[in-house]
Protein backbone atom coordinates (compact mmCIF):
# COMPACT_ATOMS: atom_id res chain seq x y z
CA UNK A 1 26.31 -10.39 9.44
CA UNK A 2 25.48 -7.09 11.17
CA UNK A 3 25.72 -5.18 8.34
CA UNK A 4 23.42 -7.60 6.53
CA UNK A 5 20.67 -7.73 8.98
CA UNK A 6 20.93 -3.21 8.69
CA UNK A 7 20.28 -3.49 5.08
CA UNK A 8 17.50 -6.34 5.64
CA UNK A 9 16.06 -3.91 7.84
CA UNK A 10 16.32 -0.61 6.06
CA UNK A 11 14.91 -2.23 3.00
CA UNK A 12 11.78 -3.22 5.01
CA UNK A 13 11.65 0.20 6.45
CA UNK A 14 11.85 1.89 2.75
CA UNK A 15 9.00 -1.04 1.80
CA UNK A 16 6.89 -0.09 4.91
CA UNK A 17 7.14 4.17 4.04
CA UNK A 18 6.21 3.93 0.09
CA UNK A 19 3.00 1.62 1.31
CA UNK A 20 2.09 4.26 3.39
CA UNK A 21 2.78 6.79 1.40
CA UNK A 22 0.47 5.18 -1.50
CA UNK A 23 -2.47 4.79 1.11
CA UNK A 24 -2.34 8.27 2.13
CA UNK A 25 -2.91 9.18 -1.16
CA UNK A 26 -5.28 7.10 -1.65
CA UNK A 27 -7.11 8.41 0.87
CA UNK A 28 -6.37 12.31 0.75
CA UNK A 29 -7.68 12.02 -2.81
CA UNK A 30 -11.07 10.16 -1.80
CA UNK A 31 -11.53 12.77 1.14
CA UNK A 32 -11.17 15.30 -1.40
CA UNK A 33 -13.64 14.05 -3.69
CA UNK A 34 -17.50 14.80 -4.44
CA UNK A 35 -20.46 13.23 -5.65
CA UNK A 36 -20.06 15.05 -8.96
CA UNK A 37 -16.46 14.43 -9.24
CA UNK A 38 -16.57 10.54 -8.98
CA UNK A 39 -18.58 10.29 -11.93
CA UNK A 40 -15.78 12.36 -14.08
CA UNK A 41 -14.12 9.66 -16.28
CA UNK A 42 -10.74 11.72 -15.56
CA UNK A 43 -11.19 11.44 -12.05
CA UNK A 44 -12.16 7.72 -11.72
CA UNK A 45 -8.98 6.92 -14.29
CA UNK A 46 -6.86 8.89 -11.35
CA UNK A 47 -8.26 7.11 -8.33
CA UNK A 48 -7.71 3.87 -10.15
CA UNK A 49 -4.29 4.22 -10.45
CA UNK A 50 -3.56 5.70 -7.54
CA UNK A 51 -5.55 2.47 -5.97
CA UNK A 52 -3.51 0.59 -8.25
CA UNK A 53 -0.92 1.87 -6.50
CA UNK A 54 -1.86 1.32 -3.02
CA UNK A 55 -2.62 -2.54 -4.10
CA UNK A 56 1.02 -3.28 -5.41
CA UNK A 57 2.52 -1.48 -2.56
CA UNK A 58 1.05 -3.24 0.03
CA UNK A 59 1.66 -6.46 -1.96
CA UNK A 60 5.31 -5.78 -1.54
CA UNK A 61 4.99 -4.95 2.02
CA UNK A 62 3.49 -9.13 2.24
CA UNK A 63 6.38 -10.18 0.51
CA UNK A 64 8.70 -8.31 2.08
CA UNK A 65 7.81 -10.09 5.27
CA UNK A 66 7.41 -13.47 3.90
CA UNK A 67 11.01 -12.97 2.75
CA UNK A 68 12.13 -11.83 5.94
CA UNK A 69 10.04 -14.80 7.62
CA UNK A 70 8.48 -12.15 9.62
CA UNK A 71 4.86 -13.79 11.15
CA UNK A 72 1.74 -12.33 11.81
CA UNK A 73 0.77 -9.83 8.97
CA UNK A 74 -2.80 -10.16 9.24
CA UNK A 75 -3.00 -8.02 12.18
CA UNK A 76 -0.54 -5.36 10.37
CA UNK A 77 -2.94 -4.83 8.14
CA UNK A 78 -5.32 -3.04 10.74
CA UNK A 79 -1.53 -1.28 12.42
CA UNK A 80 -1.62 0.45 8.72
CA UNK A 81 -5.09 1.08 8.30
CA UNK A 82 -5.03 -0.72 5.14
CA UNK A 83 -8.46 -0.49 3.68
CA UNK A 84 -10.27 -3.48 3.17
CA UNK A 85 -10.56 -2.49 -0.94
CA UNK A 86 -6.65 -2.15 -0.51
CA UNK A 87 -6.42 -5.62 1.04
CA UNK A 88 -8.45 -7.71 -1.20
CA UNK A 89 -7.00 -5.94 -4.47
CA UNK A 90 -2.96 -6.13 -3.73
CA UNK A 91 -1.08 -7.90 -6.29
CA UNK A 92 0.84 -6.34 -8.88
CA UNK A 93 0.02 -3.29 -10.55
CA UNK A 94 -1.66 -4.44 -14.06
């Protein structure tokens, strides 16, 4: 049962560090952006994916929890600094 609950835990853990990862991407990339660069086609197809990204991870981060029966997520979302765009886009990556 122990070990059980460990990899319950570790998975949640691993779910919890790619989400954040993805979002700090997200957001070095948009702090290193400039008026002229977010009209460049190239650039917009990179910040959608790597929004894309963000979306689906945070998506599994919900699940995760739901799976776990862990309550409260709404207020993890602020904990993260999940951006509102983030929020209202996670699902799966289409």
């Amino acid at each position: 049962m122990l070990e059980i609950q460990a990899e319950k835990a570790a998975a949640y853990f691993a779910t919890i560090r790619r989400m954040q990862a993805a979002i700090a991407a997200l957001d070095k990339f948009d702090r290193n952006q400039t008026r002229e660069t977010t009209t460049d086609p190239e650039i917009k197809c990179l910040r959608d994916e790597l929004f894309a990204v963000a979306a689906e991870q945070v998506w599994f981060f919900v699940i995760q929890r739901e799976a776990m029966k862990l309550p409260y997520y709404e207020e993890l979302f602020g904990d993260f600094d999940i951006p509102d765009e983030v929020r209202e886009r996670m699902g799966p990556k289409l």
